[in-house]
Protein backbone atom coordinates (compact mmCIF):
# COMPACT_ATOMS: atom_id res chain seq x y z
CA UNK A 1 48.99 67.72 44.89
CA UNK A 2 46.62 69.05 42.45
CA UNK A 3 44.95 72.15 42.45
CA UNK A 4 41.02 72.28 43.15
CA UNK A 5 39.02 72.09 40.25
CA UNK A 6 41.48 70.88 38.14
CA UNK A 7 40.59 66.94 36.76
CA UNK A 8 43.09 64.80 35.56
CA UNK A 9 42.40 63.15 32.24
CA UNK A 10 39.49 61.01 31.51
CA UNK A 11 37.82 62.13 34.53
CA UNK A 12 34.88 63.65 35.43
CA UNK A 13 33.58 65.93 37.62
CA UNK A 14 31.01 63.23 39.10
CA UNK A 15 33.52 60.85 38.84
CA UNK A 16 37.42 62.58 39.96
CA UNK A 17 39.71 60.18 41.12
CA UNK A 18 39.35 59.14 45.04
CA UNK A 19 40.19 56.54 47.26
CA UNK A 20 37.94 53.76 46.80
CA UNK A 21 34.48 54.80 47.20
CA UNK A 22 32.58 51.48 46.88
CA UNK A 23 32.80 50.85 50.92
CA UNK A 24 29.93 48.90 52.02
CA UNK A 25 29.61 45.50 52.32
CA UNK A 26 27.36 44.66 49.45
CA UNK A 27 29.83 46.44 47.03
CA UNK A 28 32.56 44.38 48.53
CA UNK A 29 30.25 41.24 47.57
CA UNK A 30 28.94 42.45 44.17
CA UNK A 31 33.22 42.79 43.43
CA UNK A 32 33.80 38.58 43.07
CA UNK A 33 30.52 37.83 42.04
CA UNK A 34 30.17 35.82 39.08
CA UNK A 35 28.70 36.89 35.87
CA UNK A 36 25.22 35.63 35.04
CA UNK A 37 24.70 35.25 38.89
CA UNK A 38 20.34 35.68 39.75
CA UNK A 39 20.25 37.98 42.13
CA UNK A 40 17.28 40.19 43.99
CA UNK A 41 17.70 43.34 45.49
CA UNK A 42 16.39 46.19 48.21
CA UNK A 43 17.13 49.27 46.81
CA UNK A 44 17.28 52.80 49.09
CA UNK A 45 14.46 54.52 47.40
CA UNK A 46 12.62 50.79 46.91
CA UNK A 47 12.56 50.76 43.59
CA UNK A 48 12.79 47.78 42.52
CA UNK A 49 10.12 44.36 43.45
CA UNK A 50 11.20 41.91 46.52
CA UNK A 51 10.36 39.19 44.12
CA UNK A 52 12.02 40.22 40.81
CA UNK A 53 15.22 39.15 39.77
CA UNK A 54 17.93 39.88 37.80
CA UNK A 55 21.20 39.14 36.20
CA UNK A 56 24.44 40.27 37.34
CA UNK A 57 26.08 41.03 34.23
CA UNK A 58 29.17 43.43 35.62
CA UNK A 59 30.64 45.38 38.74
CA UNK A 60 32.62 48.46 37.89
CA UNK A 61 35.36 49.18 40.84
CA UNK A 62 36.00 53.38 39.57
CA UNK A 63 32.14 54.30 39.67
CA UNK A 64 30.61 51.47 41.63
CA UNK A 65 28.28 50.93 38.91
CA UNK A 66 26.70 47.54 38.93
CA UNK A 67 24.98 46.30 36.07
CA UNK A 68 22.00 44.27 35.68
CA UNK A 69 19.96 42.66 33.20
CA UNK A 70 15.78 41.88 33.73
CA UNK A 71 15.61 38.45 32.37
CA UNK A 72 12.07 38.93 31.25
CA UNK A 73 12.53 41.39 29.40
CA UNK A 74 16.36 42.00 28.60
CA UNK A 75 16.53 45.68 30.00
CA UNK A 76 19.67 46.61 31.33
CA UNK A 77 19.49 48.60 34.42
CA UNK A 78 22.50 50.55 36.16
CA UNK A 79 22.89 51.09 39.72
CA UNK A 80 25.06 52.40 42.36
CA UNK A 81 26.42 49.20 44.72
CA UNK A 82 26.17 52.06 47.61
CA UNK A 83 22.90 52.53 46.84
CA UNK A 84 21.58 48.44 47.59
CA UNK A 85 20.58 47.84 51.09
CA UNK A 86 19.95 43.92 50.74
CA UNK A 87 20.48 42.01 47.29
CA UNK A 88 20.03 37.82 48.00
CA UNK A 89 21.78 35.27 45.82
CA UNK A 90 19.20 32.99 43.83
CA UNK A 91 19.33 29.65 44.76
CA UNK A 92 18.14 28.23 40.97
CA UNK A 93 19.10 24.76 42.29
CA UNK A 94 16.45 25.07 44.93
CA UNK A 95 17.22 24.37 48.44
CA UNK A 96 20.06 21.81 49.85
CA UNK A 97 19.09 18.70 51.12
CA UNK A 98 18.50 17.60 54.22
CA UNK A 99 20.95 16.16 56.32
């Protein structure tokens, strides 16, 4: 057992070791997907456009940092997966056929 305040190396105070703090749902999802994946994305404080989308480049598992590029522009944004309340998967194939 450590004693409070006291980090172990490498670590932060933001960012001292815990159990796994990515919990919800969406973090679990961002985990396997696959680089270069279109996705859009609710955010908690709105921020970003319904109709925007961007590239999944990465998922960090230690911060739950996800990290996204705007294709129209190549900015890289960085977000907490706890954070997203909806992200959908683009569908760049359009939609499946009809049965």
């Amino acid at each position: 057992m450590r004693k409070k305040g006291l980090l172990d190396k490498g670590e932060t105070a933001r960012h001292a070791k815990k159990e796994n703090k990515c919990k919800s749902c969406l973090c679990d999802l961002l985990r396997d997907l696959e680089k270069g994946t279109l996705i859009r994305l609710a955010f908690l404080e709105d921020f970003f456009e319904a109709d925007q989308e961007y590239r999944f480049v990465c998922f960090e598992d230690k911060t739950c940092c996800v990290t996204l590029i705007d294709p129209t522009d190549n900015n890289v944004f960085i977000l907490d997966c706890n954070d997203l309340v909806v992200f959908e998967i683009v569908n760049v194939n359009g939609p499946a056929p009809a049965e």
